[in-house]
N, C-alpha and C. Protein backbone atom coordinates (compact mmCIF):
# COMPACT_ATOMS: atom_id res chain seq x y z
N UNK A 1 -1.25 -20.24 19.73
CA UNK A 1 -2.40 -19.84 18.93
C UNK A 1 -3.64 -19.68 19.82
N UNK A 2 -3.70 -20.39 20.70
CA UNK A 2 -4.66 -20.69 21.77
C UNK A 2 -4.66 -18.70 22.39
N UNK A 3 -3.26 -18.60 22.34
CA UNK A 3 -3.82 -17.28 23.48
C UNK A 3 -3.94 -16.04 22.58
N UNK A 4 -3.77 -16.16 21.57
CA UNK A 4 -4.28 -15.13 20.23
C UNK A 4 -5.91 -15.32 20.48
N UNK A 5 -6.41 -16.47 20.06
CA UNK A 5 -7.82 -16.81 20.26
C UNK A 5 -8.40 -16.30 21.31
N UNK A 6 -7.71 -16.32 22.42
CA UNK A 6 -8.87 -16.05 23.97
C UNK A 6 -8.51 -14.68 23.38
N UNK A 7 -7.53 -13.93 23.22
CA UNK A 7 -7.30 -12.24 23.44
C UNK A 7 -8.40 -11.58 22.14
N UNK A 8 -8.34 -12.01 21.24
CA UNK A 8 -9.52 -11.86 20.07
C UNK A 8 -10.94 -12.04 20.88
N UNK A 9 -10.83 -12.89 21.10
CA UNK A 9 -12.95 -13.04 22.10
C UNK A 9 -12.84 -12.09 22.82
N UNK A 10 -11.79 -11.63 23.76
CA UNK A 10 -12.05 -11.13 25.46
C UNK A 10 -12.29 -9.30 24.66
N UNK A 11 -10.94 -9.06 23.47
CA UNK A 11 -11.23 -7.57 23.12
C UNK A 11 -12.31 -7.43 21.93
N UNK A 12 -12.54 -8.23 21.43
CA UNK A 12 -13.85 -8.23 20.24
C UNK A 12 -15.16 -7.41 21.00
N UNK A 13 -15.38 -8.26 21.88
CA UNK A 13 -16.52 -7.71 22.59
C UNK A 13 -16.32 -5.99 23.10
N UNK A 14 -15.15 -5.71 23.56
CA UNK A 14 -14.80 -4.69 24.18
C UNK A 14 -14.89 -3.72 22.69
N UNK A 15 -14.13 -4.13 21.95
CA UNK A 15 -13.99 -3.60 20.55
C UNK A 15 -15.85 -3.10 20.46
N UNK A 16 -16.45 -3.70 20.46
CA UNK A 16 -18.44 -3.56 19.85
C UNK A 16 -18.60 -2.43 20.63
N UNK A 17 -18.40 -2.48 21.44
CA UNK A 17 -18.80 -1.26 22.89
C UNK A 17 -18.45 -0.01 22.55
N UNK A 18 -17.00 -0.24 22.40
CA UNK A 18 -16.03 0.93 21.62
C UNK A 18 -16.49 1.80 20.79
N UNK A 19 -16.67 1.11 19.65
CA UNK A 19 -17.33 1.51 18.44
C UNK A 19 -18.51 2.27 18.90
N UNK A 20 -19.84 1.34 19.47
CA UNK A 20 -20.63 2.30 19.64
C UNK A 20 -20.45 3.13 20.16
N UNK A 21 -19.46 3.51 21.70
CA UNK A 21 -19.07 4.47 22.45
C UNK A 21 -18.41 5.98 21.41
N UNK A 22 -17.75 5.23 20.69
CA UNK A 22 -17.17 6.55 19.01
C UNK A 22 -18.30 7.27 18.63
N UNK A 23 -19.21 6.26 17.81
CA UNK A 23 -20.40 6.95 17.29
C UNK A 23 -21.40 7.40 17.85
N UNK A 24 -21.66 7.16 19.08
CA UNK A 24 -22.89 7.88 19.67
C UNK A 24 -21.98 9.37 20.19
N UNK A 25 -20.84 9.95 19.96
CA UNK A 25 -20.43 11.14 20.32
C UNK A 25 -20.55 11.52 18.79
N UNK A 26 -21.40 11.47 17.72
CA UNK A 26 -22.18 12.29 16.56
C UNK A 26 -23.29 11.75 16.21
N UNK A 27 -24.28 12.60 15.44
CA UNK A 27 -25.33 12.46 14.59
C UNK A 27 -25.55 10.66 14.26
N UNK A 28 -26.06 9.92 14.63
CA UNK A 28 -26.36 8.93 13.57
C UNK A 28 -26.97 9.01 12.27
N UNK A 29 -26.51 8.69 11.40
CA UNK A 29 -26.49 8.90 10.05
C UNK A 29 -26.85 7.50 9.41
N UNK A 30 -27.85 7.01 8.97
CA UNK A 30 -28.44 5.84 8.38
C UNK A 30 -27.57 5.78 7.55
N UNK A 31 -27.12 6.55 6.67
CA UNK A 31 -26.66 6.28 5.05
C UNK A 31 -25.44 5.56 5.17
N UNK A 32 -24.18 6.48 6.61
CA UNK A 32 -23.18 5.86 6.69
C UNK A 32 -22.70 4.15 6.90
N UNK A 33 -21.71 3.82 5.98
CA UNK A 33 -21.73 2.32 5.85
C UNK A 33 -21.25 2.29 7.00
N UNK A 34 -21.43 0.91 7.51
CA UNK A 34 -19.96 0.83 9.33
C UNK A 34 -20.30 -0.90 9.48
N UNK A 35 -18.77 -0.75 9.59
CA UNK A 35 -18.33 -2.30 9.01
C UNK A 35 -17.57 -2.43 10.65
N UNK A 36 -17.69 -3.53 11.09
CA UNK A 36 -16.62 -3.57 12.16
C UNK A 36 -14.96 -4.39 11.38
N UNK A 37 -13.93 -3.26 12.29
CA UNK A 37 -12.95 -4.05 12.38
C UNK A 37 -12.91 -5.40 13.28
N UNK A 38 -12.16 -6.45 12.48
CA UNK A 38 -12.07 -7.60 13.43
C UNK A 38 -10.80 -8.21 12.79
N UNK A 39 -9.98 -8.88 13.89
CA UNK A 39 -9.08 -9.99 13.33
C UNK A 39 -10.44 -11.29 13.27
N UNK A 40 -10.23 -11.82 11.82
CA UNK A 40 -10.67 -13.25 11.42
C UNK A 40 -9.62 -14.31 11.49
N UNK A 41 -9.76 -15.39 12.26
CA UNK A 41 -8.95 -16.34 11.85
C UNK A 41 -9.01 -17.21 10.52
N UNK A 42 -8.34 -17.53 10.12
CA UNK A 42 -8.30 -18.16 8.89
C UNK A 42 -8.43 -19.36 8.70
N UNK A 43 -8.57 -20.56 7.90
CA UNK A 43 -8.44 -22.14 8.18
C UNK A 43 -6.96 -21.95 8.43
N UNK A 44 -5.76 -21.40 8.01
CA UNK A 44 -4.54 -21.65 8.50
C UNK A 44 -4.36 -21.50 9.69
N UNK A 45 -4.97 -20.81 10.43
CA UNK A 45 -4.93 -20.59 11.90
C UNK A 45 -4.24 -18.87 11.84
N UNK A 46 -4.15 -18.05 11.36
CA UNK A 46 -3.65 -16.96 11.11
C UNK A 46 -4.58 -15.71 11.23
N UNK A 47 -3.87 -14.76 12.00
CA UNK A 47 -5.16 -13.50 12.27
C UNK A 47 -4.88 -12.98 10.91
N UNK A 48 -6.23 -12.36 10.11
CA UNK A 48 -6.53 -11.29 9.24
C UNK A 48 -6.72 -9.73 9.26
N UNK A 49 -6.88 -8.74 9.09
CA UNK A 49 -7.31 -7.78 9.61
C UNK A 49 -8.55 -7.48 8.33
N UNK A 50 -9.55 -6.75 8.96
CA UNK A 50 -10.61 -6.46 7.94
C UNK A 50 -11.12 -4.98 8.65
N UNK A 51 -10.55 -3.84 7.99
CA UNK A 51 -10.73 -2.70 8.19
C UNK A 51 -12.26 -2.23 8.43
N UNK A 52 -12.39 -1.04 9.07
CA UNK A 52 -13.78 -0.32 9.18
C UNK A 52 -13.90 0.98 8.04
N UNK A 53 -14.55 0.62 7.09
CA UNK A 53 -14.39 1.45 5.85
C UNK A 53 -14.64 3.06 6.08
N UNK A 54 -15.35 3.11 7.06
CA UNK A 54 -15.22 4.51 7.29
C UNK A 54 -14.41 5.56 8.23
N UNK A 55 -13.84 4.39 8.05
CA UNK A 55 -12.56 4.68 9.87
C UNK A 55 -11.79 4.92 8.44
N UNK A 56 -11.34 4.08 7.61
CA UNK A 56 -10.30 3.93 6.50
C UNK A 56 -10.74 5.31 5.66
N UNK A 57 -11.50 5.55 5.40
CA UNK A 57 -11.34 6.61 4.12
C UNK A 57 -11.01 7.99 5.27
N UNK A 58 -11.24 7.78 6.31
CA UNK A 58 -11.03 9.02 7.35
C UNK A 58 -9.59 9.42 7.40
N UNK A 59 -8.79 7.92 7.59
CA UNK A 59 -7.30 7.92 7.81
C UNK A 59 -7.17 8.31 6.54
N UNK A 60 -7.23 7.62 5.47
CA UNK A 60 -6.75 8.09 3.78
C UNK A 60 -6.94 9.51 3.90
N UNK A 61 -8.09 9.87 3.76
CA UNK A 61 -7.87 11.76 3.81
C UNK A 61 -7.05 12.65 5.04
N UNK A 62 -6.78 12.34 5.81
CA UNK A 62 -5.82 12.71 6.88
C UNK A 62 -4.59 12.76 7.24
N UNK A 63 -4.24 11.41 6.29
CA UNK A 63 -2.72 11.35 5.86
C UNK A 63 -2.43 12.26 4.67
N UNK A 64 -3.36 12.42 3.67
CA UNK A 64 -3.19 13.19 3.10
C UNK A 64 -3.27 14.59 3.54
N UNK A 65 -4.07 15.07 4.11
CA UNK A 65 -4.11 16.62 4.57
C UNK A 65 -2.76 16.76 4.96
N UNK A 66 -2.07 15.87 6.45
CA UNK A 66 -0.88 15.76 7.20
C UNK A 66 0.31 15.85 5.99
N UNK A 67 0.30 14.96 5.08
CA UNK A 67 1.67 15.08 3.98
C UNK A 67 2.01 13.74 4.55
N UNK A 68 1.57 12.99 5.10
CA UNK A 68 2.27 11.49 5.47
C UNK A 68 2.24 10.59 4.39
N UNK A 69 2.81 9.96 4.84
CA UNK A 69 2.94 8.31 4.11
C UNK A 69 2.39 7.14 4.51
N UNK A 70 1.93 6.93 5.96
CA UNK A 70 1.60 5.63 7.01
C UNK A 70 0.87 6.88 7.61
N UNK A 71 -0.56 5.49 8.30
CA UNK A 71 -0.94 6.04 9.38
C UNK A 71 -1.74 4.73 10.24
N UNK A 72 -2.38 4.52 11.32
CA UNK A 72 -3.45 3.98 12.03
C UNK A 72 -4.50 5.14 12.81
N UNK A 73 -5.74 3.91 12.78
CA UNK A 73 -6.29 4.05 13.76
C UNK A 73 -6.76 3.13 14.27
N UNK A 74 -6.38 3.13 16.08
CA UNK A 74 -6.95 1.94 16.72
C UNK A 74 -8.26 2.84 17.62
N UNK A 75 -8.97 2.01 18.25
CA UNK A 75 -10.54 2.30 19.64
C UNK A 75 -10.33 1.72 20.59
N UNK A 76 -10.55 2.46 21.64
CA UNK A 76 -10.83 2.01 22.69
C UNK A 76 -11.35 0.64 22.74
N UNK A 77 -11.12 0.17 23.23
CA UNK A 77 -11.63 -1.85 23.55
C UNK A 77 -11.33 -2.22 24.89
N UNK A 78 -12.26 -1.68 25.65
CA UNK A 78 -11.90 -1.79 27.29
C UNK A 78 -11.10 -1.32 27.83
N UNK A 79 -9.69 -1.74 27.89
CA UNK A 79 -8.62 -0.86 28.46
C UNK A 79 -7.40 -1.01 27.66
N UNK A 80 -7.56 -1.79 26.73
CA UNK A 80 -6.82 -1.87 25.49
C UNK A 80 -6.98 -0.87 24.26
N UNK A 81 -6.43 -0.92 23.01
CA UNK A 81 -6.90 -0.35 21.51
C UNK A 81 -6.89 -1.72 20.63
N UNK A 82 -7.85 -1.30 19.68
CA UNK A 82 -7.85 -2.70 18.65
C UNK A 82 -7.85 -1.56 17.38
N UNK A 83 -7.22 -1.95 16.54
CA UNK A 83 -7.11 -1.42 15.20
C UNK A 83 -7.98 -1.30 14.51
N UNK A 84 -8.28 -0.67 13.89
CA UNK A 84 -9.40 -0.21 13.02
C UNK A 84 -9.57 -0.09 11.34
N UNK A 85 -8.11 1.02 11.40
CA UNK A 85 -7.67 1.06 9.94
C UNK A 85 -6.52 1.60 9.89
N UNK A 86 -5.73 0.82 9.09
CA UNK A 86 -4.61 1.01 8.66
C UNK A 86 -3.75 1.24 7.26
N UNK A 87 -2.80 2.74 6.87
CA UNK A 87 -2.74 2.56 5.43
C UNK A 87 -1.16 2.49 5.70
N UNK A 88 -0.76 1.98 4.24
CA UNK A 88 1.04 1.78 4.08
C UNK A 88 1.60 1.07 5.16
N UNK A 89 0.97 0.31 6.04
CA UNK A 89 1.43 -0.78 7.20
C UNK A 89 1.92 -2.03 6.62
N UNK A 90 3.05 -2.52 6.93
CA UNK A 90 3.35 -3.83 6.73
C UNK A 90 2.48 -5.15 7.37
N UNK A 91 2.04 -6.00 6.59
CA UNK A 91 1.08 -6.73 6.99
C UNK A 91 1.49 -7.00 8.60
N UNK A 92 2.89 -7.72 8.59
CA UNK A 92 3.50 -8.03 9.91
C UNK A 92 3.14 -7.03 11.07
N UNK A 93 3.61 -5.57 10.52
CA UNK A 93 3.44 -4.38 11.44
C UNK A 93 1.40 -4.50 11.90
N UNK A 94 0.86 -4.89 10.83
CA UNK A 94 -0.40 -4.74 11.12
C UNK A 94 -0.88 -6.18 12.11
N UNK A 95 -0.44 -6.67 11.85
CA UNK A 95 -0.40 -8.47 12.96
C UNK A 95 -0.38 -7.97 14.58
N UNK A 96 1.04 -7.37 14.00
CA UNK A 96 1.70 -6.98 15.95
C UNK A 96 0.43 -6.12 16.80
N UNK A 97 0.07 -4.99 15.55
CA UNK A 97 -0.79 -4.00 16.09
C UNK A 97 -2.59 -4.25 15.91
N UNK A 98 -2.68 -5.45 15.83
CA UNK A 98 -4.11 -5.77 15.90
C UNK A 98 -4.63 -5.55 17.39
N UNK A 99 -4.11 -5.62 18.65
CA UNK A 99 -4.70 -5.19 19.90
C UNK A 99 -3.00 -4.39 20.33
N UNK A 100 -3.77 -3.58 21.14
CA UNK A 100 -2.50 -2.51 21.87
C UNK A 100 -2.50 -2.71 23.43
N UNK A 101 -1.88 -3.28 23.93
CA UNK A 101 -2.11 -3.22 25.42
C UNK A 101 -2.17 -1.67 26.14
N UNK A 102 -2.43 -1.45 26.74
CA UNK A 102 -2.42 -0.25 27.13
C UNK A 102 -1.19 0.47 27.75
N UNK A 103 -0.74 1.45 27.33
CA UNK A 103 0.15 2.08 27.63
C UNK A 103 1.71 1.56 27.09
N UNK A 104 1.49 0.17 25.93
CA UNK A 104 2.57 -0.04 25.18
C UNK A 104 2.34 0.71 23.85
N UNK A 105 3.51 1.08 23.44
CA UNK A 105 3.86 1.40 22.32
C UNK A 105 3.79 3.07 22.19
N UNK A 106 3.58 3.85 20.87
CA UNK A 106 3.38 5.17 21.07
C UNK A 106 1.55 5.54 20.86
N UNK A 107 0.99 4.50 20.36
CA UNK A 107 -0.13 4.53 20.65
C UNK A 107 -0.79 3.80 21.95
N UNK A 108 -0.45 3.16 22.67
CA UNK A 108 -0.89 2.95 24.08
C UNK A 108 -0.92 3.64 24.68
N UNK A 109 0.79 4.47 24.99
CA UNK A 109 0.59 5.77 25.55
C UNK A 109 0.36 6.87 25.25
N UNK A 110 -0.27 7.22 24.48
CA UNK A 110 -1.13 8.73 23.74
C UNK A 110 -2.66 8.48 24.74
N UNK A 111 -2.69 7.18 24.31
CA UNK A 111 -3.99 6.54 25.27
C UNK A 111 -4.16 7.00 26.60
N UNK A 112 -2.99 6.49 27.22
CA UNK A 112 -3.31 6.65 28.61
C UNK A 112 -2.81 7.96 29.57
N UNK A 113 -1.98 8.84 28.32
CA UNK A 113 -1.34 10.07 28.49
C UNK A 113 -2.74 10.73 28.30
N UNK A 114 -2.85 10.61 27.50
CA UNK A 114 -4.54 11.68 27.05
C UNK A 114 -3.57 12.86 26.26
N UNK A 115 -2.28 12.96 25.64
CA UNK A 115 -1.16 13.97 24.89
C UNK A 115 -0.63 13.19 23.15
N UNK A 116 -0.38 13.96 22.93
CA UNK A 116 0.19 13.34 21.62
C UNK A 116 1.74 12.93 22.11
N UNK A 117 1.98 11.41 21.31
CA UNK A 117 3.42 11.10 21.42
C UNK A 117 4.01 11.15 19.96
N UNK A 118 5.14 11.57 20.19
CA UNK A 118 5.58 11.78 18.78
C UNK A 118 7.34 11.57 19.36
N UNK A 119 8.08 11.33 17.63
CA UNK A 119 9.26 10.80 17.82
C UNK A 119 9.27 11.62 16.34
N UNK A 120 11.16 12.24 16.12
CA UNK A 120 11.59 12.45 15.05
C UNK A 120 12.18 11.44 14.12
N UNK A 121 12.45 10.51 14.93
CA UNK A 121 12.87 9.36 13.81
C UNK A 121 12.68 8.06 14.52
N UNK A 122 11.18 7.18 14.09
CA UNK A 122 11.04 5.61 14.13
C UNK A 122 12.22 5.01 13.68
N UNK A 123 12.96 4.78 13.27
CA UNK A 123 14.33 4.38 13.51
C UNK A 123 15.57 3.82 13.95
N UNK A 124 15.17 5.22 14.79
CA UNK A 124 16.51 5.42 15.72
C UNK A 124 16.44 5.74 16.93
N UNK A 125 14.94 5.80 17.02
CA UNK A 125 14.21 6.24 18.40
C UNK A 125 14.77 5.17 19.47
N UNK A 126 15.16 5.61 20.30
CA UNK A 126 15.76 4.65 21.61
C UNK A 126 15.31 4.56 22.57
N UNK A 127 14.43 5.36 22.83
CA UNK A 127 13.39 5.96 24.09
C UNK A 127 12.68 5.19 24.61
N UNK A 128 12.70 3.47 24.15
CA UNK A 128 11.73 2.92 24.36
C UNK A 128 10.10 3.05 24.31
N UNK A 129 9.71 4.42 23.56
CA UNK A 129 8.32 4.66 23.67
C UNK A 129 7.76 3.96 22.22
N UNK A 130 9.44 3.34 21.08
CA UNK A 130 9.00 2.76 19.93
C UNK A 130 8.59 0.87 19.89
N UNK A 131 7.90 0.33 19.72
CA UNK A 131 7.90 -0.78 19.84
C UNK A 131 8.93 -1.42 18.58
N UNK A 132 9.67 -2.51 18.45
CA UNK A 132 10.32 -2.88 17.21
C UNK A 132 9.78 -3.10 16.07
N UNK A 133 8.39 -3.65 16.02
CA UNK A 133 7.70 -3.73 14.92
C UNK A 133 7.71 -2.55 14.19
N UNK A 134 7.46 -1.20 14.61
CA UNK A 134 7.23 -0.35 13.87
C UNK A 134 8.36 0.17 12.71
N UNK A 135 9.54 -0.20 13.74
CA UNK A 135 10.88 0.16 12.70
C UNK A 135 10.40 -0.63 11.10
N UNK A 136 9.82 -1.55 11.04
CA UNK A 136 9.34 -2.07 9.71
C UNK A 136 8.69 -1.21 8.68
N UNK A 137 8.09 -0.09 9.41
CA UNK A 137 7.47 0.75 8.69
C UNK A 137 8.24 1.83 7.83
N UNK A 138 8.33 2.19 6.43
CA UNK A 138 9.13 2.84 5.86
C UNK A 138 8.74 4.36 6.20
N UNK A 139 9.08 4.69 7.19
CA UNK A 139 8.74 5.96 7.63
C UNK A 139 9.63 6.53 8.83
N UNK A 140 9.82 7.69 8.94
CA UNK A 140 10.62 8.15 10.09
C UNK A 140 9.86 8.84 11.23
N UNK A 141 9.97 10.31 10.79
CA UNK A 141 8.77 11.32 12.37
C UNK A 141 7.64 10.35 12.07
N UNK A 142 7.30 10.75 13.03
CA UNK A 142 5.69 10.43 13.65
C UNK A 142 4.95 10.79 14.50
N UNK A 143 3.66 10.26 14.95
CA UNK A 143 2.70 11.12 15.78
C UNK A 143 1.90 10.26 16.03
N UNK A 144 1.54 9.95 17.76
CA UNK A 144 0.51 9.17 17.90
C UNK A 144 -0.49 10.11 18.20
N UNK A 145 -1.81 10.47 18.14
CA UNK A 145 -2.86 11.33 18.52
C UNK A 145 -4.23 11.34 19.33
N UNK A 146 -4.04 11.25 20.70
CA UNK A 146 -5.89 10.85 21.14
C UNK A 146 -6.72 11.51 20.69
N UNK A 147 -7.84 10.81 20.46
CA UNK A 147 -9.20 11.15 20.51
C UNK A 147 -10.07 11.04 21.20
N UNK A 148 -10.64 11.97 22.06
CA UNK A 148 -11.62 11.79 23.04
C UNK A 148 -13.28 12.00 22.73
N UNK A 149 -13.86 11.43 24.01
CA UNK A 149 -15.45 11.88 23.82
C UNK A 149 -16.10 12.88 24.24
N UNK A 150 -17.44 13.31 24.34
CA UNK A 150 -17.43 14.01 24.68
C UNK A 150 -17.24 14.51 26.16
N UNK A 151 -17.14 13.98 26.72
CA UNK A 151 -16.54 13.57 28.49
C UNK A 151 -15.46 13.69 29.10
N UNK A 152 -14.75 13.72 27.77
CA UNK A 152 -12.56 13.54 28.14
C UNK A 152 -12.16 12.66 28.11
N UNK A 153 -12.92 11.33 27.85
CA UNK A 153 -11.78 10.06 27.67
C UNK A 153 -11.63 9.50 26.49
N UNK A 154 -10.67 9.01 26.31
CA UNK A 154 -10.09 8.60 25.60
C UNK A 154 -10.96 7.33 24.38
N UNK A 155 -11.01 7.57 23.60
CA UNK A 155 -12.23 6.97 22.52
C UNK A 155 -11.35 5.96 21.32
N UNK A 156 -9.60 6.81 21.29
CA UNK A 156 -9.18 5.94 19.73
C UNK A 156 -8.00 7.09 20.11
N UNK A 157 -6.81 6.43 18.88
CA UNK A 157 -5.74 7.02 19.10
C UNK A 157 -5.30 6.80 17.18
N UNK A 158 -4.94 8.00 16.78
CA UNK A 158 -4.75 8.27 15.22
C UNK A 158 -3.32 8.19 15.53
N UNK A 159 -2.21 7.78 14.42
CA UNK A 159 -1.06 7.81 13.97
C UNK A 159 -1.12 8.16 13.10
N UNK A 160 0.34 8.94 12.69
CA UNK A 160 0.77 9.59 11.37
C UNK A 160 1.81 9.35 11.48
N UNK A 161 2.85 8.79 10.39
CA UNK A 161 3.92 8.89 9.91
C UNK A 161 4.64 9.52 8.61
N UNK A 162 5.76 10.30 8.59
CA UNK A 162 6.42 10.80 7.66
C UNK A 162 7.61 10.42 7.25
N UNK A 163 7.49 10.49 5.72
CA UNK A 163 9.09 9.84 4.81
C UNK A 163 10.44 10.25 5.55
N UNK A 164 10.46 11.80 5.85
CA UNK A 164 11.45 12.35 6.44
C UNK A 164 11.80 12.06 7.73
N UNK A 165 13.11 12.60 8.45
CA UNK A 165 13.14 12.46 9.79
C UNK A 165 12.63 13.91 10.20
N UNK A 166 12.45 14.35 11.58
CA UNK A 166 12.52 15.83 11.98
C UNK A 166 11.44 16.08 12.92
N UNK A 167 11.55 16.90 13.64
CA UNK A 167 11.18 17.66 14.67
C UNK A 167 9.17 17.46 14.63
N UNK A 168 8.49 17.60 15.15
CA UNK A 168 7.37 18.05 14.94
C UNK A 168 6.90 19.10 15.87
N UNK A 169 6.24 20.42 15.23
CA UNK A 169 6.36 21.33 15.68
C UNK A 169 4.75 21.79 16.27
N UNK A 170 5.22 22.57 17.60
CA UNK A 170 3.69 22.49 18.60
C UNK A 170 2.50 23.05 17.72
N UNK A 171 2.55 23.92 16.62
CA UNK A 171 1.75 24.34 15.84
C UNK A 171 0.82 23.36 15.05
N UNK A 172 2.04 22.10 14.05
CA UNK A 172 1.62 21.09 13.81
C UNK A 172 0.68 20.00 14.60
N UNK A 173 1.55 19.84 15.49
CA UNK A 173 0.57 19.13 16.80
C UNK A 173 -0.50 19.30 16.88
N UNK A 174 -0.98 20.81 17.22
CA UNK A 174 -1.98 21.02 17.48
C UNK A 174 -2.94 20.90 16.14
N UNK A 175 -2.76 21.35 14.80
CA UNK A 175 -3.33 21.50 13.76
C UNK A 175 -3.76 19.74 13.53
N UNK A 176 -2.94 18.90 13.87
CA UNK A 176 -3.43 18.00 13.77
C UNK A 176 -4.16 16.98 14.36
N UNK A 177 -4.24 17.23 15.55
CA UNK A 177 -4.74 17.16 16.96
C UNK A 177 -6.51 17.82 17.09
N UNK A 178 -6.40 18.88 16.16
CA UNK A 178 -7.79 19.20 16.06
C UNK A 178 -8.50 18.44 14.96
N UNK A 179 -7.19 18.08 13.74
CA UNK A 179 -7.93 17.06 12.46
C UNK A 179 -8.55 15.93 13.16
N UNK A 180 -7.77 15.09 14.34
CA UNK A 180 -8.08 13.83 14.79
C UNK A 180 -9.48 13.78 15.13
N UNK A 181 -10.03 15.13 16.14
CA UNK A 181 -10.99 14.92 16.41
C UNK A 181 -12.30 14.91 15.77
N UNK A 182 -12.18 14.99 14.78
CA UNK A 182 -13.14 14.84 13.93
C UNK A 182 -13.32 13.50 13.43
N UNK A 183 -12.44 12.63 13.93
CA UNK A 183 -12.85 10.95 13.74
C UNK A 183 -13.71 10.57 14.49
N UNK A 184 -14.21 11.28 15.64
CA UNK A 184 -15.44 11.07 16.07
C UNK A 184 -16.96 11.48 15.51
N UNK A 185 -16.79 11.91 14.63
CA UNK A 185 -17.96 12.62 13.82
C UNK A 185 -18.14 11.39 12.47
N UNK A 186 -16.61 11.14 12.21
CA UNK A 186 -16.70 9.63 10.97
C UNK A 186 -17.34 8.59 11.27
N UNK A 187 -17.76 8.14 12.83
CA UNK A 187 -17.98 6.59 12.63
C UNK A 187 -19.57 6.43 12.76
């Protein structure tokens, strides 16, 4: 529990930076609410997740545009990702994915690829680019997606997942790849 605790302090801070690093690549907008994501510990000793409401209604409409079922978004947090918002995630799945080390999972490496990673079936994917937690997720294709600043680096990484298994096609990619970037204009 001890090393949950130090990894929460060391990326929290990194996490604050992040965030501002997102939003100063748009307009500041007084009106917009902006909540930070954070794991809270609990009196049980247990991480929580407490979404960024405007990170969240971003993903909600995006999964919807996409036709998905599941999605995330984690930020940059130093050289890590910390989660942000997450819909149709299994609490567990959302535990595992409260910090991303870098270059694990299919959102680590979208991160450090600066490319979209994608798989036709979470599943059955063998490639090692799936972490096991995710198989929890009732979903098959998928898509991890960077988002950059205005500079080229890497700012947050969007996921999408779909009911079906199958291919994802470079057209899609890209169509959605241009949706992502507009999560820099949300926060």
């Amino acid at each position: 529990m001890q090393k949950w605790n130090a990894i929460f302090l060391k990326y929290y801070f990194h996490y604050k930076i992040a965030v501002r690093r997102l939003a100063s690549t748009s307009p500041a907008d007084p009106a917009t609410p902006r909540g930070p994501c954070r794991a809270v510990q609990t009196p049980g000793g247990s991480r929580m997740f407490t979404n960024d409401p405007v990170h969240q209604q971003w993903l909600e409409s995006f999964i919807a545009e996409a036709g998905g079922i599941a999605g995330t978004v984690h930020v940059q947090a130093g050289d890590d990702l910390v989660l942000t918002a997450a819909h149709n995630i299994p609490p567990q799945v959302v535990q595992a994915v409260l910090h991303v080390a870098r270059g694990k999972g299919m959102a680590g490496l979208a991160q450090v690829r600066g490319q979209p990673v994608r798989t036709c079936d979470l599943q059955t994917d063998d490639s090692g680019r799936i972490r096991p937690g995710a198989r929890a997720v009732a979903a098959q294709s998928a898509i991890a997606l960077p988002v950059f600043d205005t500079a080229g680096a890497t700012v947050a990484v969007v996921g999408v997942a779909w009911a079906g298994a199958g291919e994802i096609d470079a057209a899609t990619e890209r169509r959605l790849a241009g949706r992502a970037r507009t999560l820099a204009h949300a926060a």
